[in-house]
PDB file of N, CA and C in Angstrom:
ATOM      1  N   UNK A   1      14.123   9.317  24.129  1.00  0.00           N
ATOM      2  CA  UNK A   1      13.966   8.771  22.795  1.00  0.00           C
ATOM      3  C   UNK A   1      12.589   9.060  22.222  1.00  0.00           C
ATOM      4  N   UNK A   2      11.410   8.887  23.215  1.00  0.00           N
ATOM      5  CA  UNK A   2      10.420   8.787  22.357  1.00  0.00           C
ATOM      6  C   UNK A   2      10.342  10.888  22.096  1.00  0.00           C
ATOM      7  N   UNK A   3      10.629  11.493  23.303  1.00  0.00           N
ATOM      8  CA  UNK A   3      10.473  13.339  22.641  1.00  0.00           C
ATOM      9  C   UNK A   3      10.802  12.901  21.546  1.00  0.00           C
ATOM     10  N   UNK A   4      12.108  12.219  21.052  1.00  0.00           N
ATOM     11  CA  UNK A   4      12.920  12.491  19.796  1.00  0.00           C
ATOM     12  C   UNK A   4      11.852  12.720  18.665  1.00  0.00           C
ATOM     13  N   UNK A   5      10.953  11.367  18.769  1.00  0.00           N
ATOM     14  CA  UNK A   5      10.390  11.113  17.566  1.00  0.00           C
ATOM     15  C   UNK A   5       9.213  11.986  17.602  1.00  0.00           C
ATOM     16  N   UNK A   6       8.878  12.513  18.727  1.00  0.00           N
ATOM     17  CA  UNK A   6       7.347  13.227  18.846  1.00  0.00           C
ATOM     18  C   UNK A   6       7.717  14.615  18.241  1.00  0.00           C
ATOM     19  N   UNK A   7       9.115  15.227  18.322  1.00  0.00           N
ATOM     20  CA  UNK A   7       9.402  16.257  17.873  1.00  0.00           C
ATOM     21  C   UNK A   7       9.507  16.176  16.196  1.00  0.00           C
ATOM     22  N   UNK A   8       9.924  14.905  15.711  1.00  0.00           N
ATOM     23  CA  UNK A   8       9.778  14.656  14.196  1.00  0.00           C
ATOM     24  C   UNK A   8       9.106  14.367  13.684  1.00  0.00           C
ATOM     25  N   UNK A   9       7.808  14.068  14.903  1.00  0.00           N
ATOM     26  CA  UNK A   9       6.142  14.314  13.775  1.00  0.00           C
ATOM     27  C   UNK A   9       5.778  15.240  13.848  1.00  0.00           C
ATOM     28  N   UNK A  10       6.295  16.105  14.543  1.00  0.00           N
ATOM     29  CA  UNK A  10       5.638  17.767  14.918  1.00  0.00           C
ATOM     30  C   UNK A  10       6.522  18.340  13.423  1.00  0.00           C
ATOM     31  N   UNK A  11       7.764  18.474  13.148  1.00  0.00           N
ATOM     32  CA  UNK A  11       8.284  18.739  12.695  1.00  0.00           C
ATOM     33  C   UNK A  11       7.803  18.553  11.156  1.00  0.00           C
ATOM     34  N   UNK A  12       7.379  17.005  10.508  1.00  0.00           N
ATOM     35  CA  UNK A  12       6.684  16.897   9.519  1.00  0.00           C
ATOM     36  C   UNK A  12       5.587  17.314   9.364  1.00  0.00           C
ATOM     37  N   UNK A  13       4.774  18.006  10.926  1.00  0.00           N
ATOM     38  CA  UNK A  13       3.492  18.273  10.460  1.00  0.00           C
ATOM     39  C   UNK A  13       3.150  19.574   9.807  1.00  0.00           C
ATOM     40  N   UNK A  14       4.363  20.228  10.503  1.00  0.00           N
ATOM     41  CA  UNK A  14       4.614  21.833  10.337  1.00  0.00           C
ATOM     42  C   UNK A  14       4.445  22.100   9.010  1.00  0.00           C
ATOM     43  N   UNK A  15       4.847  21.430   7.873  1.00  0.00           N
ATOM     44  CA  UNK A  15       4.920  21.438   6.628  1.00  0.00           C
ATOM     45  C   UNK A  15       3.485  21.324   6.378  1.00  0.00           C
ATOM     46  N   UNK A  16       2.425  21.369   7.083  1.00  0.00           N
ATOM     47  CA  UNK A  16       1.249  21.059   6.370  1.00  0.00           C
ATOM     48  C   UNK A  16       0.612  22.085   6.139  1.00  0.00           C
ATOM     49  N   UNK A  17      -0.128  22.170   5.371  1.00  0.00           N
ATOM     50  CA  UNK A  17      -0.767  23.220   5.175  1.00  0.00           C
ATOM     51  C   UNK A  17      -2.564  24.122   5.737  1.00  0.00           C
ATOM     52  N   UNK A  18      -2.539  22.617   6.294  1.00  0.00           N
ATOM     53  CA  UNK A  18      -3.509  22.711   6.973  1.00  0.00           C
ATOM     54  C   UNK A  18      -3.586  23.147   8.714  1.00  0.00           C
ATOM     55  N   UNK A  19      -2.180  23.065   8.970  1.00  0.00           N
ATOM     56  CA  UNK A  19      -1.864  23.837  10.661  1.00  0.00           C
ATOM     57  C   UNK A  19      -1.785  25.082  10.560  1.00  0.00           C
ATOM     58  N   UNK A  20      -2.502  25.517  11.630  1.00  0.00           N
ATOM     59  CA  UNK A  20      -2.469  26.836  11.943  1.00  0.00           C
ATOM     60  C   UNK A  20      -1.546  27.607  12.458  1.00  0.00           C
ATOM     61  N   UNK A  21      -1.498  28.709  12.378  1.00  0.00           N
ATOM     62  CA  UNK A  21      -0.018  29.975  12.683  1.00  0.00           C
ATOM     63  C   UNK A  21       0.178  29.714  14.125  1.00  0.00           C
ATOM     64  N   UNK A  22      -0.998  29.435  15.283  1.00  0.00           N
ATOM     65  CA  UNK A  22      -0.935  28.679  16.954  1.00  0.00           C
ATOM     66  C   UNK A  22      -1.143  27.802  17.104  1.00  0.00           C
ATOM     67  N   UNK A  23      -0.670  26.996  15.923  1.00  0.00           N
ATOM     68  CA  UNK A  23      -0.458  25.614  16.667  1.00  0.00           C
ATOM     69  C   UNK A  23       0.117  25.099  17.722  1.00  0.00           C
ATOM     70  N   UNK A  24       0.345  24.430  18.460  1.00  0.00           N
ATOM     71  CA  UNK A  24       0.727  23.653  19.848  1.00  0.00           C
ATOM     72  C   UNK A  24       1.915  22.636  19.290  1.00  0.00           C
ATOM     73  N   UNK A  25       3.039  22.435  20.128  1.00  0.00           N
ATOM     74  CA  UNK A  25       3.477  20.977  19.545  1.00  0.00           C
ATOM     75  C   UNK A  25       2.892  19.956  19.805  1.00  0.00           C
ATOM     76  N   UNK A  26       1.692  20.018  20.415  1.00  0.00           N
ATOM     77  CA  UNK A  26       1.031  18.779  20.355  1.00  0.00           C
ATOM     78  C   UNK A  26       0.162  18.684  19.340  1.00  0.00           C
ATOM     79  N   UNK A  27      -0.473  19.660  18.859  1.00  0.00           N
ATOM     80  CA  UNK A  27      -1.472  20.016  17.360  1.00  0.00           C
ATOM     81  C   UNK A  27      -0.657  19.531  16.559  1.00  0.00           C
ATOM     82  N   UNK A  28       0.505  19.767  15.944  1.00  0.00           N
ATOM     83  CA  UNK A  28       1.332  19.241  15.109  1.00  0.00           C
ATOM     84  C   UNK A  28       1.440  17.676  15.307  1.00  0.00           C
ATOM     85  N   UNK A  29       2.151  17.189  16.579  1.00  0.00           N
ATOM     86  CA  UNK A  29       2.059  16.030  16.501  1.00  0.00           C
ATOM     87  C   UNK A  29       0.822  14.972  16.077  1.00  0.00           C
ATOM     88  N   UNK A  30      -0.675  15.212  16.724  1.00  0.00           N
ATOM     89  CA  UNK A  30      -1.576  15.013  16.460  1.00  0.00           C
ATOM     90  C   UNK A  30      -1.739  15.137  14.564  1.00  0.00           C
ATOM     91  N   UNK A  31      -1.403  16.280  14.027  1.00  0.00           N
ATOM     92  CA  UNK A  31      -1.770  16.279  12.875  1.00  0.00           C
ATOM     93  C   UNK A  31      -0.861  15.488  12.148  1.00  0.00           C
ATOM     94  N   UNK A  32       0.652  15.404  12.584  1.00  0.00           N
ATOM     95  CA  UNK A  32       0.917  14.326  12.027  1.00  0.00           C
ATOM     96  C   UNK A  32       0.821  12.800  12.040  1.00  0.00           C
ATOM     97  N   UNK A  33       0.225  12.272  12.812  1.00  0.00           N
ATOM     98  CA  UNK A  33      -0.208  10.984  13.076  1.00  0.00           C
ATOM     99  C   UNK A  33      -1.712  10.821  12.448  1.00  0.00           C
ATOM    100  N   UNK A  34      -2.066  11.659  12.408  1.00  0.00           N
ATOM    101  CA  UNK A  34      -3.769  11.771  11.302  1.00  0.00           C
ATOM    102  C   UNK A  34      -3.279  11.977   9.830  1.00  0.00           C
ATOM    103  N   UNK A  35      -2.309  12.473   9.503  1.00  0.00           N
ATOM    104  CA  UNK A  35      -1.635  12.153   7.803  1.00  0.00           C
ATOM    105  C   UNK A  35      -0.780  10.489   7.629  1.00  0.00           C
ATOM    106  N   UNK A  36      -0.537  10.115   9.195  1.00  0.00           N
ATOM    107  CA  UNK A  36       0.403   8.696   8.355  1.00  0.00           C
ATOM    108  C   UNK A  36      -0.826   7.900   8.066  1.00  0.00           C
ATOM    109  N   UNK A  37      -2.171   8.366   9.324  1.00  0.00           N
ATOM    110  CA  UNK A  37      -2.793   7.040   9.212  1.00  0.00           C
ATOM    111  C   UNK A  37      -3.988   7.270   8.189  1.00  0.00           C
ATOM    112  N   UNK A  38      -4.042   8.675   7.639  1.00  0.00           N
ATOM    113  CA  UNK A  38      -5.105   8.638   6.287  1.00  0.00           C
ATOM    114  C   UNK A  38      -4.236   8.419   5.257  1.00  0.00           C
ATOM    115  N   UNK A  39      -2.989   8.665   4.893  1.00  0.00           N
ATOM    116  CA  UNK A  39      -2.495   8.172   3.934  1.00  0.00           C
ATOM    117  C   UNK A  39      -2.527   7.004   3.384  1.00  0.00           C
ATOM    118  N   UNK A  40      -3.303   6.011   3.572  1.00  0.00           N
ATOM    119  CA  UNK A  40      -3.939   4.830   2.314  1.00  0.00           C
ATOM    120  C   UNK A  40      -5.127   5.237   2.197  1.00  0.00           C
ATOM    121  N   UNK A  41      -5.320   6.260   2.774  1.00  0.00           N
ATOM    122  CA  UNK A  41      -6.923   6.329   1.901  1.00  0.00           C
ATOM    123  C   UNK A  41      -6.787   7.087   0.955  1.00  0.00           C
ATOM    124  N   UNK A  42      -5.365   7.615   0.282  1.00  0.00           N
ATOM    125  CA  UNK A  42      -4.673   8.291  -0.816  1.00  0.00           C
ATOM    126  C   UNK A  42      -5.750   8.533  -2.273  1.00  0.00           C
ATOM    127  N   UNK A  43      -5.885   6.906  -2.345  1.00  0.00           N
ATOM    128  CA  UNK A  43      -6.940   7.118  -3.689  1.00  0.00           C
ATOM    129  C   UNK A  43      -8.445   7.602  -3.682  1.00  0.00           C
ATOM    130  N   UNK A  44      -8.731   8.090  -2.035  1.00  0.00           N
ATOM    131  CA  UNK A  44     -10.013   8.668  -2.412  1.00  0.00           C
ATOM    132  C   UNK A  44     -10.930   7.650  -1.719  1.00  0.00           C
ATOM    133  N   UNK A  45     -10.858   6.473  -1.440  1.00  0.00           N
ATOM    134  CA  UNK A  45     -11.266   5.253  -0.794  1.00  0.00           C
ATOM    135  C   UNK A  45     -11.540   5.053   0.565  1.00  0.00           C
ATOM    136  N   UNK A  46     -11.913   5.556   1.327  1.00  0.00           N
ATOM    137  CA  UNK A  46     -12.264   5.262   2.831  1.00  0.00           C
ATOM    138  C   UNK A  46     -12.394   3.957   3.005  1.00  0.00           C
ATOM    139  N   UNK A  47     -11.318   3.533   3.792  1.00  0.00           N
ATOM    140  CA  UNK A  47     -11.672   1.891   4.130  1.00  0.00           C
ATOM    141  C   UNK A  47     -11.299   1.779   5.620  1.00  0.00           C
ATOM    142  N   UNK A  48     -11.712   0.421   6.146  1.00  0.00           N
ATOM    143  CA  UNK A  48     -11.311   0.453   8.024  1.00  0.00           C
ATOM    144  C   UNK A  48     -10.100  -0.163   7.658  1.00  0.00           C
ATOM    145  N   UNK A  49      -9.136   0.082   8.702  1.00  0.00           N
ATOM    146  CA  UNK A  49      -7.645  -0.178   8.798  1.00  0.00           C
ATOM    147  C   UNK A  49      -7.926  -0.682  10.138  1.00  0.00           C
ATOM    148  N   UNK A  50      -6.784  -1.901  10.242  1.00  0.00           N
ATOM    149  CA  UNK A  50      -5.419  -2.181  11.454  1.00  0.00           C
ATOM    150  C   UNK A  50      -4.765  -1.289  11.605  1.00  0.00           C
ATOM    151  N   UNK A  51      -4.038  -0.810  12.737  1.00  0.00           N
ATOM    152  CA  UNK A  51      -3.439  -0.040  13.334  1.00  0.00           C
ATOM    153  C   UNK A  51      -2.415  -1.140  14.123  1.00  0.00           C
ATOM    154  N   UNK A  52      -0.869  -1.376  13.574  1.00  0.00           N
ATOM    155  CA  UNK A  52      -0.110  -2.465  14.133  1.00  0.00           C
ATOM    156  C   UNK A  52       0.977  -1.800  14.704  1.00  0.00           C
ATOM    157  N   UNK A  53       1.099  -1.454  15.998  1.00  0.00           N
ATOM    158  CA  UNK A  53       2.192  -0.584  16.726  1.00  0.00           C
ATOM    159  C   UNK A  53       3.300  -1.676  17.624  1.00  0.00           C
ATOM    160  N   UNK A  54       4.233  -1.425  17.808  1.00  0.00           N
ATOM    161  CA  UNK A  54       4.889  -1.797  19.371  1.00  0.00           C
ATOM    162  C   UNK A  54       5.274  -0.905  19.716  1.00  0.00           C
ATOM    163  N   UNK A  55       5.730  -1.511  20.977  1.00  0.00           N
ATOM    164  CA  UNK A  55       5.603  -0.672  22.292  1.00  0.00           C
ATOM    165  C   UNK A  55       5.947   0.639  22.365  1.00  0.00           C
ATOM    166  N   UNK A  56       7.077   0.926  21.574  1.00  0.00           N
ATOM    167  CA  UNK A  56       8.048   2.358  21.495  1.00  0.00           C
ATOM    168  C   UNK A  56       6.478   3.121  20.867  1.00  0.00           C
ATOM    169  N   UNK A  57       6.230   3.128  20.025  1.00  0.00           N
ATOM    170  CA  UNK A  57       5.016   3.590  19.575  1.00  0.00           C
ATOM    171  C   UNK A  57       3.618   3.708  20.022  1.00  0.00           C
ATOM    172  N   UNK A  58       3.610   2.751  20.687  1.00  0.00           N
ATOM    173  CA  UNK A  58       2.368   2.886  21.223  1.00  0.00           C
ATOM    174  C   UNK A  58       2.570   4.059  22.654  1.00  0.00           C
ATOM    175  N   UNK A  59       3.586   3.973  22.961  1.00  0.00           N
ATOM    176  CA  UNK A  59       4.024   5.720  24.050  1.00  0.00           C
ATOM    177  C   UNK A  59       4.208   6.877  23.229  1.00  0.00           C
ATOM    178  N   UNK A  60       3.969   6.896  22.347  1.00  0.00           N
ATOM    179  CA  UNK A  60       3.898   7.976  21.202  1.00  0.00           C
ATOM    180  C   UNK A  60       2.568   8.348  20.868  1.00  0.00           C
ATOM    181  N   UNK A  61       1.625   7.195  20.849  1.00  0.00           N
ATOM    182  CA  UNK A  61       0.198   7.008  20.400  1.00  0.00           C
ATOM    183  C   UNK A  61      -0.604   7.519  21.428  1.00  0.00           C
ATOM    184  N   UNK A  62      -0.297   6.872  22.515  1.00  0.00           N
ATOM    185  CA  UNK A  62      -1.033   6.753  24.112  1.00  0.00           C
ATOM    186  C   UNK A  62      -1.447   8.507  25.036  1.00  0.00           C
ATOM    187  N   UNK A  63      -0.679   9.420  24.412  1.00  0.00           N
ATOM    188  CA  UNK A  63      -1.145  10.445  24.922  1.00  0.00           C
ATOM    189  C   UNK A  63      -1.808  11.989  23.813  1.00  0.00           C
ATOM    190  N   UNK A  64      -1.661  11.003  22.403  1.00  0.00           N
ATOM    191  CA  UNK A  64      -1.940  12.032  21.207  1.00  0.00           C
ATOM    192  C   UNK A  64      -3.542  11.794  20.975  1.00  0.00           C
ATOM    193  N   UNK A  65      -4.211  10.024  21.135  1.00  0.00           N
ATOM    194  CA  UNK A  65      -5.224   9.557  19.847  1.00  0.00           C
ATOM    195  C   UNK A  65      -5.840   8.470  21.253  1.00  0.00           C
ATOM    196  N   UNK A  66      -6.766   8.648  21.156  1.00  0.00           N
ATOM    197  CA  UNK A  66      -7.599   7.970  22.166  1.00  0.00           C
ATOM    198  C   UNK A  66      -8.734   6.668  20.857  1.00  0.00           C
ATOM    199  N   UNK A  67      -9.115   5.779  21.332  1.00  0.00           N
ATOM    200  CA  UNK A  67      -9.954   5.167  20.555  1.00  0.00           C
ATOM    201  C   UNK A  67     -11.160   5.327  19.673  1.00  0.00           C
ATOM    202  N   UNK A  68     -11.458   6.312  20.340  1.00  0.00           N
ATOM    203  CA  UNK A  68     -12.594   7.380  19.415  1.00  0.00           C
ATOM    204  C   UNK A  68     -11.927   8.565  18.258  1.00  0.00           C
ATOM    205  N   UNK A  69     -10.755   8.560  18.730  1.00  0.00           N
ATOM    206  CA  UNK A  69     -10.103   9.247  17.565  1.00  0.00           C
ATOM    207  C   UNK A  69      -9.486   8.676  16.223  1.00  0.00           C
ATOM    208  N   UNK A  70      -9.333   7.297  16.952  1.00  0.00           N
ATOM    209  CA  UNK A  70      -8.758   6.187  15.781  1.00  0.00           C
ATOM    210  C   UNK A  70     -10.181   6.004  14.721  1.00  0.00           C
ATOM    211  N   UNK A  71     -11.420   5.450  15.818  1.00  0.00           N
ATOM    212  CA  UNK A  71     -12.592   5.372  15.099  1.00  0.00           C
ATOM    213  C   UNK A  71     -12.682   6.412  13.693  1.00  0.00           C
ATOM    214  N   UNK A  72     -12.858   7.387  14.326  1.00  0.00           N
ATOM    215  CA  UNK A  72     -12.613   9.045  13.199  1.00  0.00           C
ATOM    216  C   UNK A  72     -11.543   8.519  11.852  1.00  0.00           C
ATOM    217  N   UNK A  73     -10.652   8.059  12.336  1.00  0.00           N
ATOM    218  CA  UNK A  73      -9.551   8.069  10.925  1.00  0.00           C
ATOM    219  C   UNK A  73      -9.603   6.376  10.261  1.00  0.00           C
ATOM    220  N   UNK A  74     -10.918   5.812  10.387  1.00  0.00           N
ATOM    221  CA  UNK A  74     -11.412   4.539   9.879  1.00  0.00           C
ATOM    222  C   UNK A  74     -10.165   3.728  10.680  1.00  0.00           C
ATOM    223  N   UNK A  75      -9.725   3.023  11.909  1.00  0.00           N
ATOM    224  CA  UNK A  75      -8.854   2.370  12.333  1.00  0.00           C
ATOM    225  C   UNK A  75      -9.677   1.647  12.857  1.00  0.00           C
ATOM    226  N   UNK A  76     -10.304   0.521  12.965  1.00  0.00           N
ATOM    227  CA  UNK A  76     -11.134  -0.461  13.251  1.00  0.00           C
ATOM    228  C   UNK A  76     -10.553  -1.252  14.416  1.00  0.00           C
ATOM    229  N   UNK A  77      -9.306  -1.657  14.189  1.00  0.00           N
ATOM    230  CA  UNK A  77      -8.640  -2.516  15.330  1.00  0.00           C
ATOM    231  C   UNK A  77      -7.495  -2.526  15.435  1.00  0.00           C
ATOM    232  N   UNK A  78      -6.806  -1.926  17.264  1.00  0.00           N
ATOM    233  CA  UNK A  78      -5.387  -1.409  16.760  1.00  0.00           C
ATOM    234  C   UNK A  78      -4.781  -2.656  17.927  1.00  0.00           C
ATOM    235  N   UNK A  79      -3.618  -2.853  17.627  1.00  0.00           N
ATOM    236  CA  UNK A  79      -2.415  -4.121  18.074  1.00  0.00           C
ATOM    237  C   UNK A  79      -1.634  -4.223  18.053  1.00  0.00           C
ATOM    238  N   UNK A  80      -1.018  -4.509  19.502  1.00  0.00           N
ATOM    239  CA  UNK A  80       0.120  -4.215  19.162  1.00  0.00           C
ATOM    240  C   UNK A  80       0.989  -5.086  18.154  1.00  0.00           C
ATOM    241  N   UNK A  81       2.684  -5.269  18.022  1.00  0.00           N
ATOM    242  CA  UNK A  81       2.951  -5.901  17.131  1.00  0.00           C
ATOM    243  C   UNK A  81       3.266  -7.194  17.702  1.00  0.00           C
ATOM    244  N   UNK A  82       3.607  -7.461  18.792  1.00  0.00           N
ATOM    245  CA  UNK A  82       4.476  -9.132  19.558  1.00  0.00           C
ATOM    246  C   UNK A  82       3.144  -9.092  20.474  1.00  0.00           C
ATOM    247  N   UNK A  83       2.038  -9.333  20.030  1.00  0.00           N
ATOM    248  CA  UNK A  83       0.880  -9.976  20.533  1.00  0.00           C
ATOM    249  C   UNK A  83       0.067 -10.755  20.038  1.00  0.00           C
ATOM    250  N   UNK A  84      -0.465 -11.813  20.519  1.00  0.00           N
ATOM    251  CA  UNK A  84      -1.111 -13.098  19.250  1.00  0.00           C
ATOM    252  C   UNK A  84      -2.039 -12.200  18.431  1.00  0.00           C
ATOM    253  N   UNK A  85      -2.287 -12.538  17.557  1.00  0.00           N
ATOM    254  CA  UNK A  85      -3.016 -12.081  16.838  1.00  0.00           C
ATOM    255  C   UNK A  85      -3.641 -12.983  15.479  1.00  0.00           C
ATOM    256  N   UNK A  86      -5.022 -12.916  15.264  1.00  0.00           N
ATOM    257  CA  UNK A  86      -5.688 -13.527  14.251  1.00  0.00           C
ATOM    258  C   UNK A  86      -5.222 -12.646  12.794  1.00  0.00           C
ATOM    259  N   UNK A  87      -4.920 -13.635  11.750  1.00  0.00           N
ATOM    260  CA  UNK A  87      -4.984 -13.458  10.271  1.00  0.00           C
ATOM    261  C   UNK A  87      -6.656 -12.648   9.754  1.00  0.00           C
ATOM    262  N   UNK A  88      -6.251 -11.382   9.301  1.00  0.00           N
ATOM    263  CA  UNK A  88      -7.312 -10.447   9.033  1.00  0.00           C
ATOM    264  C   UNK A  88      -7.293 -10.115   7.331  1.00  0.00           C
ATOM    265  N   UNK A  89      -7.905 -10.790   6.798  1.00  0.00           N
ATOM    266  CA  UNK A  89      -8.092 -10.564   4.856  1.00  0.00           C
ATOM    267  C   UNK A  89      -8.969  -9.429   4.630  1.00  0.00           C
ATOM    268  N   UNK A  90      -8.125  -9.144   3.594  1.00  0.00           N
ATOM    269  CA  UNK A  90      -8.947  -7.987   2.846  1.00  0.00           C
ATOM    270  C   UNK A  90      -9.415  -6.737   3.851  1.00  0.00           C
ATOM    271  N   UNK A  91      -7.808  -6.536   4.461  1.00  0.00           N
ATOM    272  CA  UNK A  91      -8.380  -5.155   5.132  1.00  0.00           C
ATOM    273  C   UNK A  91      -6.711  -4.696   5.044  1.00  0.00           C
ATOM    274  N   UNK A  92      -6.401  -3.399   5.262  1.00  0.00           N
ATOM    275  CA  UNK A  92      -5.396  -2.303   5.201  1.00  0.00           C
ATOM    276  C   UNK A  92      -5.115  -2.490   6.361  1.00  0.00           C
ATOM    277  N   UNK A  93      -3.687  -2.534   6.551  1.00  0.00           N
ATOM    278  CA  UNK A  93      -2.738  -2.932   8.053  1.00  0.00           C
ATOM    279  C   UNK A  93      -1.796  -1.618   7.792  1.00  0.00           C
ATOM    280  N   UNK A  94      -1.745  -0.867   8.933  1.00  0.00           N
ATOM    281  CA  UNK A  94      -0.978  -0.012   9.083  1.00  0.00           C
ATOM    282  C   UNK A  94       0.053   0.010  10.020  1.00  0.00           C
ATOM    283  N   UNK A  95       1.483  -0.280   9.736  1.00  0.00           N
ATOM    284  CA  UNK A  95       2.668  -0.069  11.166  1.00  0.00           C
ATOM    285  C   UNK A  95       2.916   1.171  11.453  1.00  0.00           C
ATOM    286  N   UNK A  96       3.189   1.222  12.741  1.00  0.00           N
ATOM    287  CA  UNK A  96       3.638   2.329  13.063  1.00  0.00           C
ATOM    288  C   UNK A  96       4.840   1.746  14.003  1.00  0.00           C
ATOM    289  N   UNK A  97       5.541   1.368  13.957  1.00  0.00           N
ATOM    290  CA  UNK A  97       6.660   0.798  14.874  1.00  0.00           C
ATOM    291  C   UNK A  97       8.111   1.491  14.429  1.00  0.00           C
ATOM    292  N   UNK A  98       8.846   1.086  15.256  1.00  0.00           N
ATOM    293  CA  UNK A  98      10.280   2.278  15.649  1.00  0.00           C
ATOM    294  C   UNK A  98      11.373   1.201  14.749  1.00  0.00           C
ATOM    295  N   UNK A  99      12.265   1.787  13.826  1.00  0.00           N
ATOM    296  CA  UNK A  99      13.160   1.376  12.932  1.00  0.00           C
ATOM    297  C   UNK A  99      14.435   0.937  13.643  1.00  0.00           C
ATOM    298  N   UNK A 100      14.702  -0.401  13.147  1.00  0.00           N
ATOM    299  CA  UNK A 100      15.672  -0.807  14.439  1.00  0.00           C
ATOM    300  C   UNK A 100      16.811  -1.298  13.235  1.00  0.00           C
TER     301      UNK A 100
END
């Protein structure tokens, strides 16, 4: 299940224009997980984000984006989703969790 989905971020990434002719399917995948999670910074705005995954996702995450890579794409604090968690204002929450 999870190839499934790693092959359909590779697959969306391909479309980018910014991958190269040797890309890797892991370059792709990588590049597509760096477009879901800059996409609120759409308007031009750099801001720090939540990063809110479960589990299916976070085995998707776990061998593409290490914590210093999240740092890089403004992700300040990532969590999973069925874990306590404190109420965070005035900051950008990003899911990445599996459609059930």
């Amino acid at each position: 299940r999870v190839h499934g989905t790693l092959l359909a971020l590779a697959c969306m990434a391909a479309a980018s224009p910014s991958i190269a002719a040797g890309a890797t399917l892991r370059d792709l995948q990588i590049e597509a997980v760096r477009a879901f999670l800059s996409a609120s910074d759409a308007g031009g705005d750099e801001a720090w984000k939540l990063l809110v995954y479960d589990s299916y996702c976070r085995d998707i995450l776990s061998p593409l984006m290490h914590v210093g890579d999240l740092r890089k794409l403004m992700v300040t604090l990532h969590l999973e989703l069925h874990s306590a968690r404190q109420p965070v204002h005035d900051a950008v929450a990003v899911y990445f969790i599996r459609p059930t």
